[in-house]
C-alpha atoms as a PDB file:
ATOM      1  CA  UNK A   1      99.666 172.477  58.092  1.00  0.00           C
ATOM      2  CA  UNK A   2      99.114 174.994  61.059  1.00  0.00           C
ATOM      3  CA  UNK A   3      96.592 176.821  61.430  1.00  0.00           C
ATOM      4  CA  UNK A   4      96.697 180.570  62.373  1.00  0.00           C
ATOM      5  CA  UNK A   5      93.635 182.575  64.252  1.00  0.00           C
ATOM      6  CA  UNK A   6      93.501 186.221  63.498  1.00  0.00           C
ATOM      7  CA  UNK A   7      91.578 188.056  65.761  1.00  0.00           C
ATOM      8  CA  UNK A   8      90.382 191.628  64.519  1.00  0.00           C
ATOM      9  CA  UNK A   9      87.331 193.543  64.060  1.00  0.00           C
ATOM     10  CA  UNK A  10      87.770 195.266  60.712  1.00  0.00           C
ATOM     11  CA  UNK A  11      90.789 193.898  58.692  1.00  0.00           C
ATOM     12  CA  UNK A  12      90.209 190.416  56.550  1.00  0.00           C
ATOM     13  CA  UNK A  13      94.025 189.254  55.587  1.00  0.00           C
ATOM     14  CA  UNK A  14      95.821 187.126  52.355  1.00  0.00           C
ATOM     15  CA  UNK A  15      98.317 185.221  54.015  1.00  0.00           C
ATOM     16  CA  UNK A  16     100.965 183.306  51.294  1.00  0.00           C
ATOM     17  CA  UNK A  17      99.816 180.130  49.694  1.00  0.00           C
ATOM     18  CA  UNK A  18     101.012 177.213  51.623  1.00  0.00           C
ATOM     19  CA  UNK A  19     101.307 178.635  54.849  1.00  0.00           C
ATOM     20  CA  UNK A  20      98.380 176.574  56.559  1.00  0.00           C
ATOM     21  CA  UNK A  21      94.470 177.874  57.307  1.00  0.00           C
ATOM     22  CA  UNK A  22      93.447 180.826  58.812  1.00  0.00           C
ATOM     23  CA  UNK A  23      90.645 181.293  60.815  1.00  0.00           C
ATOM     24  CA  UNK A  24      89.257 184.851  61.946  1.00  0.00           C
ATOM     25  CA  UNK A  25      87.524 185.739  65.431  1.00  0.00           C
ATOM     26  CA  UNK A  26      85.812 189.476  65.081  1.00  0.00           C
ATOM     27  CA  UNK A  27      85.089 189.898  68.864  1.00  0.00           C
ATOM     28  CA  UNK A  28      86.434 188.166  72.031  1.00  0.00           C
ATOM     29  CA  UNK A  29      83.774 186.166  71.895  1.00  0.00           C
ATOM     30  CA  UNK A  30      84.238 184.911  69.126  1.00  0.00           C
ATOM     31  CA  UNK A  31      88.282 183.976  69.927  1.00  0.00           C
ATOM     32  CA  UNK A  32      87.166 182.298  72.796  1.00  0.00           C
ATOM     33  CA  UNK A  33      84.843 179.890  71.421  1.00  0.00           C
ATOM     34  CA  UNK A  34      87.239 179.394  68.679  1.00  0.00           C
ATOM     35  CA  UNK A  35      90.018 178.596  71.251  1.00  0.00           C
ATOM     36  CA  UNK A  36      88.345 176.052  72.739  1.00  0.00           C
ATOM     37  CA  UNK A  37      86.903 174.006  69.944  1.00  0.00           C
ATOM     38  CA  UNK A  38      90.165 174.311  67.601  1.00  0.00           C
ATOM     39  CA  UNK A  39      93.735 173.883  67.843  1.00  0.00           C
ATOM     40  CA  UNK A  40      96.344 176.672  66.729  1.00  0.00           C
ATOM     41  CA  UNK A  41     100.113 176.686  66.536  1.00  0.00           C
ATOM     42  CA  UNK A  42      99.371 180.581  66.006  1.00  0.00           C
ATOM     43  CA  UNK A  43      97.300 183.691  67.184  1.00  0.00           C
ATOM     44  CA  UNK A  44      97.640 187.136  66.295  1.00  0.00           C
ATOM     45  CA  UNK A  45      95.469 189.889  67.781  1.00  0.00           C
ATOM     46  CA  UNK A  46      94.347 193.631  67.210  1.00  0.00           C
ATOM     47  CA  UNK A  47      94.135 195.356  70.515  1.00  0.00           C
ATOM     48  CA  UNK A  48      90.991 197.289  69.569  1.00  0.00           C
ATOM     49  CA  UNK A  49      87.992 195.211  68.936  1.00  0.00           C
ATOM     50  CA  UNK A  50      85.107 197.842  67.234  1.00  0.00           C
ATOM     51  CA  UNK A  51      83.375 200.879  69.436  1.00  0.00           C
ATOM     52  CA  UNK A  52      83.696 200.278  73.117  1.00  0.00           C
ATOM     53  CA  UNK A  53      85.839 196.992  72.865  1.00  0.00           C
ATOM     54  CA  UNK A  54      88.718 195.457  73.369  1.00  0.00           C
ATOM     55  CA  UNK A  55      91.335 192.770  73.632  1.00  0.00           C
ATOM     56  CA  UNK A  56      92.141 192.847  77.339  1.00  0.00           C
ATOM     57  CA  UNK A  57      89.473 190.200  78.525  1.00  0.00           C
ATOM     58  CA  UNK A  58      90.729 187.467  76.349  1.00  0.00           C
ATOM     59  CA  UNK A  59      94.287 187.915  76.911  1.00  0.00           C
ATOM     60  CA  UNK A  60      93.569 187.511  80.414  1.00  0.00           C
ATOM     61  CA  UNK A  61      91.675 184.698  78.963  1.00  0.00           C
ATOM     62  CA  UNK A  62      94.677 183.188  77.721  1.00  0.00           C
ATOM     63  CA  UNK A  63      96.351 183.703  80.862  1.00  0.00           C
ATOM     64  CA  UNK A  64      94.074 182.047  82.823  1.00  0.00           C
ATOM     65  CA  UNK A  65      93.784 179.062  80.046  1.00  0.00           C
ATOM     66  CA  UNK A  66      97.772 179.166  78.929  1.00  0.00           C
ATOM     67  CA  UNK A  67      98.437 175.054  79.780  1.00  0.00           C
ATOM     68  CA  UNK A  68      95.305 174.325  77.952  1.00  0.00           C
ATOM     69  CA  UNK A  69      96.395 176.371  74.737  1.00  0.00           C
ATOM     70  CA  UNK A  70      99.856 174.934  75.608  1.00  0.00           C
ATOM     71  CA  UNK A  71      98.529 171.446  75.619  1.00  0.00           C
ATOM     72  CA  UNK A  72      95.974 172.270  72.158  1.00  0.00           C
ATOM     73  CA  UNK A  73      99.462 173.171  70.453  1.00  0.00           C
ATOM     74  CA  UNK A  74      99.783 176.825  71.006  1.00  0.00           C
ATOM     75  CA  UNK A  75     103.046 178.689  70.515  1.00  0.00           C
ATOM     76  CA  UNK A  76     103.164 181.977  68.769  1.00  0.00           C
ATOM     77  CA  UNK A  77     101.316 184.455  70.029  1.00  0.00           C
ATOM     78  CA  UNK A  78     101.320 187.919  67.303  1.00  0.00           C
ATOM     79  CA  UNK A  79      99.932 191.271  68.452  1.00  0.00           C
ATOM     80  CA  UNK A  80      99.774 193.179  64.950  1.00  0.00           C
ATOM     81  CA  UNK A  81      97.962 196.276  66.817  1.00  0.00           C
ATOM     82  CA  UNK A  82      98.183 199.854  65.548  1.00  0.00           C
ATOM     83  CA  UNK A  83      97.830 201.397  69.780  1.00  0.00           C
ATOM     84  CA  UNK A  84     100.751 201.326  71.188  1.00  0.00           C
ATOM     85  CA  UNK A  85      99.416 201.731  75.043  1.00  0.00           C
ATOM     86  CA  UNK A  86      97.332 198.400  73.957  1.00  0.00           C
ATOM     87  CA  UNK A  87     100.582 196.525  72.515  1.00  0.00           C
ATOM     88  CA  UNK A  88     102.657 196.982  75.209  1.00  0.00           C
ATOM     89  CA  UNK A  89      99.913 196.130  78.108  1.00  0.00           C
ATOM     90  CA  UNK A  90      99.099 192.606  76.038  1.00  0.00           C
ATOM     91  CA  UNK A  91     103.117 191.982  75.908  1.00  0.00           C
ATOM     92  CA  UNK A  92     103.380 192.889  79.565  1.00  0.00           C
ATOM     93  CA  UNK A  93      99.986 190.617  80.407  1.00  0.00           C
ATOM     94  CA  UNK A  94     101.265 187.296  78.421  1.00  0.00           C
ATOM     95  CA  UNK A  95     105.267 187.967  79.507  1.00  0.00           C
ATOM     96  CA  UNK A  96     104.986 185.429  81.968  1.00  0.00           C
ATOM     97  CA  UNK A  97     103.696 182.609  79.334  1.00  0.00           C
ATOM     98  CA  UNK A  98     105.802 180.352  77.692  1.00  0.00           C
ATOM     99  CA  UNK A  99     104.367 181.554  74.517  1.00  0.00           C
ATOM    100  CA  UNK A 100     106.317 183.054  71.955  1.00  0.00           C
ATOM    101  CA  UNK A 101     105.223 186.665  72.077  1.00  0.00           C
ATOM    102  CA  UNK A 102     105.781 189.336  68.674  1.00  0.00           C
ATOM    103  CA  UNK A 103     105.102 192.635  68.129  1.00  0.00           C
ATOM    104  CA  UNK A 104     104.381 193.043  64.075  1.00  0.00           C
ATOM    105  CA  UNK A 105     103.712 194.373  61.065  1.00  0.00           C
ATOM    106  CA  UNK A 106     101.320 192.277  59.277  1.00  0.00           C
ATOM    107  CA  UNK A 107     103.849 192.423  56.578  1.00  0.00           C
ATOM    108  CA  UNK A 108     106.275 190.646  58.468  1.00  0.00           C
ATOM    109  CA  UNK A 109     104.082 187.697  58.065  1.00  0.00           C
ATOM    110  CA  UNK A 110     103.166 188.200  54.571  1.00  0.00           C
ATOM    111  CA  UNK A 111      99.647 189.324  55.135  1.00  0.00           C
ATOM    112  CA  UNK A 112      97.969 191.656  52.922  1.00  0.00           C
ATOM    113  CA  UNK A 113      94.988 193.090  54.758  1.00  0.00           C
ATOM    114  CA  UNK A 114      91.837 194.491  53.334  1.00  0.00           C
ATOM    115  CA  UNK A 115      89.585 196.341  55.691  1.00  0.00           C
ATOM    116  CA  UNK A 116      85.698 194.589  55.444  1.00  0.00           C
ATOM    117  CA  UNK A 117      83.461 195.954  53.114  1.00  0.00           C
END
């Protein structure tokens, strides 16, 4: 089954039964390291990443590593962001990927979200 990351700061998610594993990355960091030591047929990322952080560095990350994510099985690429300014930059960033890039509602996915406690 595939396995989805889900990189945000706050929100833990319920994805349906029998939809493969997710993983979660809480800081770019994080996402990177993941990235590199797992494969992932999806990602799906929050713009803003806590106080005084944000997405931008890994998506020009993925840029920069977009035939090795290719190659690792990478395809979908979700941005699932409440900032507008931040959804359209990443869409703009990755538009020249061969990735399949969405804008969504969590629900579109089937994801229930529960902020972290």
């Amino acid at each position: 089954m595939a396995q989805m990351l889900i990189i945000d700061d706050e929100r833990s998610f319920h994805r349906p039964e029998n939809t493969g594993t997710t993983i979660y990355a809480r800081n770019n960091k994080e996402a990177i390291h993941v990235l590199m030591t797992m494969d992932f047929f999806e990602v799906s990322l929050d713009h803003d990443l806590g106080p005084n952080s944000e997405i931008r560095p890994l998506v020009q990350w993925i840029v920069n590593m977009k035939d090795f994510l290719w190659k690792a099985g990478l395809r979908y690429i979700y941005i699932h962001s409440m900032n507008p300014v931040g959804v359209d930059w990443i869409e703009k960033t990755l538009a020249n990927t061969d990735f399949h890039i969405m804008r969504i509602t969590l629900n579109q996915l089937g994801i229930v979200y529960d902020y972290r406690t």
